[in-house]
Protein backbone atom coordinates (compact mmCIF):
# COMPACT_ATOMS: atom_id res chain seq x y z
CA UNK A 1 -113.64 -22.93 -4.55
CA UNK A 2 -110.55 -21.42 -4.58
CA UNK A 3 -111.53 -18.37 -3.16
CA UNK A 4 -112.82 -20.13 -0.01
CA UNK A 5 -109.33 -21.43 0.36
CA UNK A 6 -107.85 -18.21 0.66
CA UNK A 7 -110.79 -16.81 2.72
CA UNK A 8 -110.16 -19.62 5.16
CA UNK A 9 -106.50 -18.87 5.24
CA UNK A 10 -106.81 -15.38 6.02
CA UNK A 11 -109.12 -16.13 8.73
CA UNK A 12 -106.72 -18.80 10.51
CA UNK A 13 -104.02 -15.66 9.83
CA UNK A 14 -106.65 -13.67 11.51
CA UNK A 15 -107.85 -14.83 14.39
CA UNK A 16 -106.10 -17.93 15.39
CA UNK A 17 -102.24 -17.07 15.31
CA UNK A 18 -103.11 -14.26 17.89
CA UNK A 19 -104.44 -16.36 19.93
CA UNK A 20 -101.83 -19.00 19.93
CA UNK A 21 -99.81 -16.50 21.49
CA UNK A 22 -102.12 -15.34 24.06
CA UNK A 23 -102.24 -19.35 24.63
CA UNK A 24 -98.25 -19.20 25.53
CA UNK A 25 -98.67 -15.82 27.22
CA UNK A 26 -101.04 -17.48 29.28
CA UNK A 27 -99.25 -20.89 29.89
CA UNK A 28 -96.01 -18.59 30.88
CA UNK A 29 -97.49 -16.59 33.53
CA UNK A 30 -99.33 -19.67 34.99
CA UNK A 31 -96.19 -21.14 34.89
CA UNK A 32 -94.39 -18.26 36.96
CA UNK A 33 -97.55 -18.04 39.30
CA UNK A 34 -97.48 -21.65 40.46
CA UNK A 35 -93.53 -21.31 40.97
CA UNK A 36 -94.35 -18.53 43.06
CA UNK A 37 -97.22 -19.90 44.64
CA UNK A 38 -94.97 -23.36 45.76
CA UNK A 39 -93.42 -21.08 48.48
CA UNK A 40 -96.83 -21.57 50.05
CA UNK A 41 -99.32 -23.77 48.46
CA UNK A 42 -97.99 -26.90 47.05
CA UNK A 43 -101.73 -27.99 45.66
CA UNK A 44 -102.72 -24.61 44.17
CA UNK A 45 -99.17 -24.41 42.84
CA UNK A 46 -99.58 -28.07 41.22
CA UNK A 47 -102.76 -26.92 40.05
CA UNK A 48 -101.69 -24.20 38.47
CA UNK A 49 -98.76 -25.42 36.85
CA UNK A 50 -101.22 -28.15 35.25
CA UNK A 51 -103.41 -25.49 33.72
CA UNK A 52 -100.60 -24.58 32.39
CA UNK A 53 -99.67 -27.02 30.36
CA UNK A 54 -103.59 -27.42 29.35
CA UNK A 55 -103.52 -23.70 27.81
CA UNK A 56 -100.00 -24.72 25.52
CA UNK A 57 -98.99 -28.60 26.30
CA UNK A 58 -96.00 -27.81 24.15
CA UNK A 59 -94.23 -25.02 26.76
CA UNK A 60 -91.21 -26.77 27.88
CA UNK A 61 -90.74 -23.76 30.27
CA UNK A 62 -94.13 -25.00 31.80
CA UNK A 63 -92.87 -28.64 32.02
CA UNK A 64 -89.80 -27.43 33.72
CA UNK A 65 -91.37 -25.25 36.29
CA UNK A 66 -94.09 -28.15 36.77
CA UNK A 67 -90.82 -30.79 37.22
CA UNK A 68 -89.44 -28.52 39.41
CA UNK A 69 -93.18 -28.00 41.59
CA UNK A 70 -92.83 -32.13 41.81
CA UNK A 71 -88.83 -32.04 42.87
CA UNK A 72 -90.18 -29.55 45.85
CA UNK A 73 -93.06 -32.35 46.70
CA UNK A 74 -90.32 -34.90 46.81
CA UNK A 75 -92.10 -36.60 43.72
CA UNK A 76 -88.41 -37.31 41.90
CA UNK A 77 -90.35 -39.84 39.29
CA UNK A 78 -92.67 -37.04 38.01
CA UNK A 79 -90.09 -34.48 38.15
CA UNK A 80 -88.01 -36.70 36.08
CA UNK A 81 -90.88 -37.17 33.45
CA UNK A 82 -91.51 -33.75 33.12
CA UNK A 83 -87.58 -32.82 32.98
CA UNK A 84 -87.89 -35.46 29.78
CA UNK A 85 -90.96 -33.69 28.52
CA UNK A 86 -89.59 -30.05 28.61
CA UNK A 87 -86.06 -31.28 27.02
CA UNK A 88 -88.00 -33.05 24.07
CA UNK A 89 -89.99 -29.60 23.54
CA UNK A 90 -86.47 -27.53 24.15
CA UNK A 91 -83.14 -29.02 25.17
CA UNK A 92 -81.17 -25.77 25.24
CA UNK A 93 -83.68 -24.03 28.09
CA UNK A 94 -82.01 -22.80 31.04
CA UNK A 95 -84.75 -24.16 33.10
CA UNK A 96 -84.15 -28.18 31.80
CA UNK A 97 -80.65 -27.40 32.78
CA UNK A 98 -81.25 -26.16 36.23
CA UNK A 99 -83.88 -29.02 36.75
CA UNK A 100 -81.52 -31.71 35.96
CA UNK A 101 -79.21 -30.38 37.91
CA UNK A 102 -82.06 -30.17 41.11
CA UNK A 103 -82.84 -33.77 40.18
CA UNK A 104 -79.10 -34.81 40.53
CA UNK A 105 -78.44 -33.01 43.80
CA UNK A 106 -81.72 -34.72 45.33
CA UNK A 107 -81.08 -37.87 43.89
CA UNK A 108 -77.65 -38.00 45.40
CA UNK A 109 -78.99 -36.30 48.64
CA UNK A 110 -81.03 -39.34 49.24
CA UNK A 111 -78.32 -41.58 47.85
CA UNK A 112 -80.25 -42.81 44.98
């Protein structure tokens, strides 16, 4: 028995802490592609940024760049959420910070 519980533990050592990492690898470039992609195509870049979040729901970069996708739609509500999401996950990103501040400017833009 108790050498099942070490087999089983090298195995998750193995094989699924790699690909944990290939899971925020993935979720990261996503991320960057639909940022990119929002210079042109606001549904593949929503799109994208969700599949991001599917591959590592716990990538506050991901939330950030998703908040900000929303901001650019004028969607300030979902923006917001996600700018709470991604500061749960990581407070001290640069990318909360810069979100909050897009959030403020808009919301003051439109005098809300």
């Amino acid at each position: 028995l108790r050498i099942h519980k070490i087999f089983i533990l090298i195995f998750f050592v193995l094989f699924f802490l790699p690909a944990l990492s290939d899971l925020k690898t993935l979720s990261e470039d996503l991320s960057e592609k639909a940022l990119k992609e929002s210079e042109i195509n606001m549904e593949l870049a929503l799109s994208l940024s969700q599949q991001s979040l599917v591959a590592k729901p716990k990538n506050a970069k991901a939330w950030a760049i998703g908040g900000k996708i929303y901001l650019l739609m004028d969607d300030i509500s979902a923006a917001e959420r996600f700018l709470e999401k991604a500061k749960i996950l990581d407070s001290s990103l640069s990318e909360t910070a810069e979100l909050d501040a897009l959030i403020d400017k808009k919301k003051e833009k439109e005098g809300k």
